[in-house]
Protein backbone atom coordinates (compact mmCIF):
# COMPACT_ATOMS: atom_id res chain seq x y z
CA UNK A 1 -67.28 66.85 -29.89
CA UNK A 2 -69.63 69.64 -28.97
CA UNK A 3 -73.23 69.74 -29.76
CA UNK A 4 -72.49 71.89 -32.54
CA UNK A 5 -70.16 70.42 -34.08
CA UNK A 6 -72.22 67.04 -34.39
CA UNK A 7 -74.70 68.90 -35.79
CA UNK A 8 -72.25 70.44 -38.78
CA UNK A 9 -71.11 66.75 -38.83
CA UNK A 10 -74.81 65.33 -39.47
CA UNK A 11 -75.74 67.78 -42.26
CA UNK A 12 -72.43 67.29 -43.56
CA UNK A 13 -73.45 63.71 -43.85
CA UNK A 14 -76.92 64.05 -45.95
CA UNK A 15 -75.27 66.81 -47.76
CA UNK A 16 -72.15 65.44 -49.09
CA UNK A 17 -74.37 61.57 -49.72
CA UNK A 18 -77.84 63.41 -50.59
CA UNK A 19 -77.31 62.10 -54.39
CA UNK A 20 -76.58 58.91 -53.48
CA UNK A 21 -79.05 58.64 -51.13
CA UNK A 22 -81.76 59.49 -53.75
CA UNK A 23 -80.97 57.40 -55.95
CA UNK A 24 -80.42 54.35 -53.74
CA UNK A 25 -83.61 55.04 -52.09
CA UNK A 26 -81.77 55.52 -48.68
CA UNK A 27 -82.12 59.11 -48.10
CA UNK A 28 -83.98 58.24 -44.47
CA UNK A 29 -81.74 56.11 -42.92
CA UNK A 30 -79.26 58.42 -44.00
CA UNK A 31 -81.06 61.47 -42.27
CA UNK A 32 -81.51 58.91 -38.87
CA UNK A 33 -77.84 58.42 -39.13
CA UNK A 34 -77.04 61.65 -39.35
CA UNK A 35 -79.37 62.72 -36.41
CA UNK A 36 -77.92 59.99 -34.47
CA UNK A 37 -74.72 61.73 -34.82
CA UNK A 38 -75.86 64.56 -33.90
CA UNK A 39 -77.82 63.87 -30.66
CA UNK A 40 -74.86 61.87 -29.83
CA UNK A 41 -75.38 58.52 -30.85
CA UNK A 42 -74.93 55.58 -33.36
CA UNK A 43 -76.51 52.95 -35.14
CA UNK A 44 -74.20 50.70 -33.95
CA UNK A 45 -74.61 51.74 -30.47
CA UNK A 46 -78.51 51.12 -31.03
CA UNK A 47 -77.65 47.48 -32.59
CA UNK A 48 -75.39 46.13 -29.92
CA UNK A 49 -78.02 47.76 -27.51
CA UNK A 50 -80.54 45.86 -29.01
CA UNK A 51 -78.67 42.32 -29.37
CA UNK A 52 -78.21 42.82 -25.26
CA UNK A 53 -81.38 43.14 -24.76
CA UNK A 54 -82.60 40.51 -26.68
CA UNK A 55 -80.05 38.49 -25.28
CA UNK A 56 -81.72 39.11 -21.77
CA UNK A 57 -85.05 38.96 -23.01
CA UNK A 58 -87.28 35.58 -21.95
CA UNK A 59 -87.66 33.01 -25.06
CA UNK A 60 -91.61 34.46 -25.06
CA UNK A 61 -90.65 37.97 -25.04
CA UNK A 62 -88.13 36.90 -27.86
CA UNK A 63 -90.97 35.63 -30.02
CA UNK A 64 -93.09 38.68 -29.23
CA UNK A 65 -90.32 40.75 -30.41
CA UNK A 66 -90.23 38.44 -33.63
CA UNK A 67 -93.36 38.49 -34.66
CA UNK A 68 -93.58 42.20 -34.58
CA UNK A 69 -90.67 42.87 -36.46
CA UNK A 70 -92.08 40.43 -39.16
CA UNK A 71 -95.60 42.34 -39.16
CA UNK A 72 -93.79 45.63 -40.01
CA UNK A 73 -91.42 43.70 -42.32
CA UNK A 74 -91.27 44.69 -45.77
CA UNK A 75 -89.09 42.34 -48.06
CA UNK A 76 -92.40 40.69 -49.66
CA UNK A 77 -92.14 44.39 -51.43
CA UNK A 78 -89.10 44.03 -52.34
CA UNK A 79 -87.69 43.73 -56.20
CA UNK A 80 -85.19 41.09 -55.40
CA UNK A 81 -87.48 39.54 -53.66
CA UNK A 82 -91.00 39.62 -55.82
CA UNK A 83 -91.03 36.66 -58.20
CA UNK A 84 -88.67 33.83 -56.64
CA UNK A 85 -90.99 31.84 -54.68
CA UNK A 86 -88.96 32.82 -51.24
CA UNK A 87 -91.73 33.17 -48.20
CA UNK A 88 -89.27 33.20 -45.51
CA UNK A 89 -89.01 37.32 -44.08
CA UNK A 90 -86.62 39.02 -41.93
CA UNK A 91 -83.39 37.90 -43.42
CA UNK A 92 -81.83 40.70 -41.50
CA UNK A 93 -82.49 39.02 -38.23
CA UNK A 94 -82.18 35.19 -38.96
CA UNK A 95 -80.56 34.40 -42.56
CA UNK A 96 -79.60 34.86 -45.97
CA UNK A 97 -82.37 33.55 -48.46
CA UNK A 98 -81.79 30.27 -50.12
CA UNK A 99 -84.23 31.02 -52.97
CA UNK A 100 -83.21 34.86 -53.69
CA UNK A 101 -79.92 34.97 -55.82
CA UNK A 102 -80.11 38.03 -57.37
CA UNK A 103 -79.70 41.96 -56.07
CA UNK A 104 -82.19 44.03 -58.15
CA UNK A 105 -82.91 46.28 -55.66
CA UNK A 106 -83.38 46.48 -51.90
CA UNK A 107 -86.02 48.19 -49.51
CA UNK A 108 -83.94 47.32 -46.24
CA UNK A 109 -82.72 50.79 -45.78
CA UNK A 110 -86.83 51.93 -45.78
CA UNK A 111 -88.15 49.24 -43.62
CA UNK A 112 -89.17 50.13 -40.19
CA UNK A 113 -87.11 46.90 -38.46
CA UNK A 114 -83.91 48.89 -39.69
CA UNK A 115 -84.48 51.68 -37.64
CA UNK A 116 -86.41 50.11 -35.11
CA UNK A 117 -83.52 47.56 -34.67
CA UNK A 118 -80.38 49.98 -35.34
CA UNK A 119 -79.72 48.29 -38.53
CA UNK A 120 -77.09 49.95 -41.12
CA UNK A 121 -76.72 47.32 -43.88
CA UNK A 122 -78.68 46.09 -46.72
CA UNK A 123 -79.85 43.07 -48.95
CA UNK A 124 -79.43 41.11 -46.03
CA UNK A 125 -81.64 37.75 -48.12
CA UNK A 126 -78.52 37.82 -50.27
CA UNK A 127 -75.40 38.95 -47.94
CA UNK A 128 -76.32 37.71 -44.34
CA UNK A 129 -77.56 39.22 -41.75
CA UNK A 130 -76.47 42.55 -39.62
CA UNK A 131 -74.68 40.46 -37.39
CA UNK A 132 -72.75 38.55 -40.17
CA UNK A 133 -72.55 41.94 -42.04
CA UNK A 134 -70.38 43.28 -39.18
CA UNK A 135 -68.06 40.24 -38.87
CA UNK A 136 -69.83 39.42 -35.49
CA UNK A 137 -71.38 35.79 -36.44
């Protein structure tokens, strides 16, 4: 596909889920999708990038990597997750929540580990995480 034509594709994309988007509170992971379409790219691409190279990564480097994804972490913020006692973060890296049970809402599409990490899912404390998402754990 020529540049071009990704480019129709990617405004295709916010235009034809723009009203969705808005009222899911996803509208900019939709636009990064869409631009990774366009420049040639994919989330998925990104993810499985990232898994290999965290795969490669030393255990410290690892836990570097950890604990900045949980400083930019957002699910304290989150409605399904305000109010149940959960203090565990980063379910979209490590696990579902034991403690949240309920969906009444979700930030994940808004937090910076999404698009840092090439994440494309959401309410990972209550449906697993990216990996288990996409069938790969």
């Amino acid at each position: 596909m020529s540049r071009p034509q990704r480019l129709i594709v990617a405004l295709s994309h916010v235009a034809l889920c723009g009203p969705y988007a808005a009222e899911s509170n996803g509208f900019y992971p939709l636009v990064y999708y869409s631009l990774a379409l366009f420049i040639g790219g994919s989330l998925m691409d990104k993810w499985e990038d990232m898994v290999k190279k965290t795969a490669q990564m030393s255990e410290k480097e690892r836990g570097a990597l950890m604990a900045e994804n949980k400083r930019l972490c957002i699910c304290a913020k989150c409605p399904s997750y305000v109010g149940t006692g959960e203090k565990e973060l980063l379910f979209c890296l490590t696990s579902k929540s034991t403690k949240i049970k309920k969906e009444k809402g979700c930030t994940c599409r808004t937090c910076p580990v999404g698009s840092k990490m090439g994440l494309a899912r959401d309410y990972y404390c209550t449906r697993g995480t990216e990996a288990q998402q996409r069938g790969k754990k």
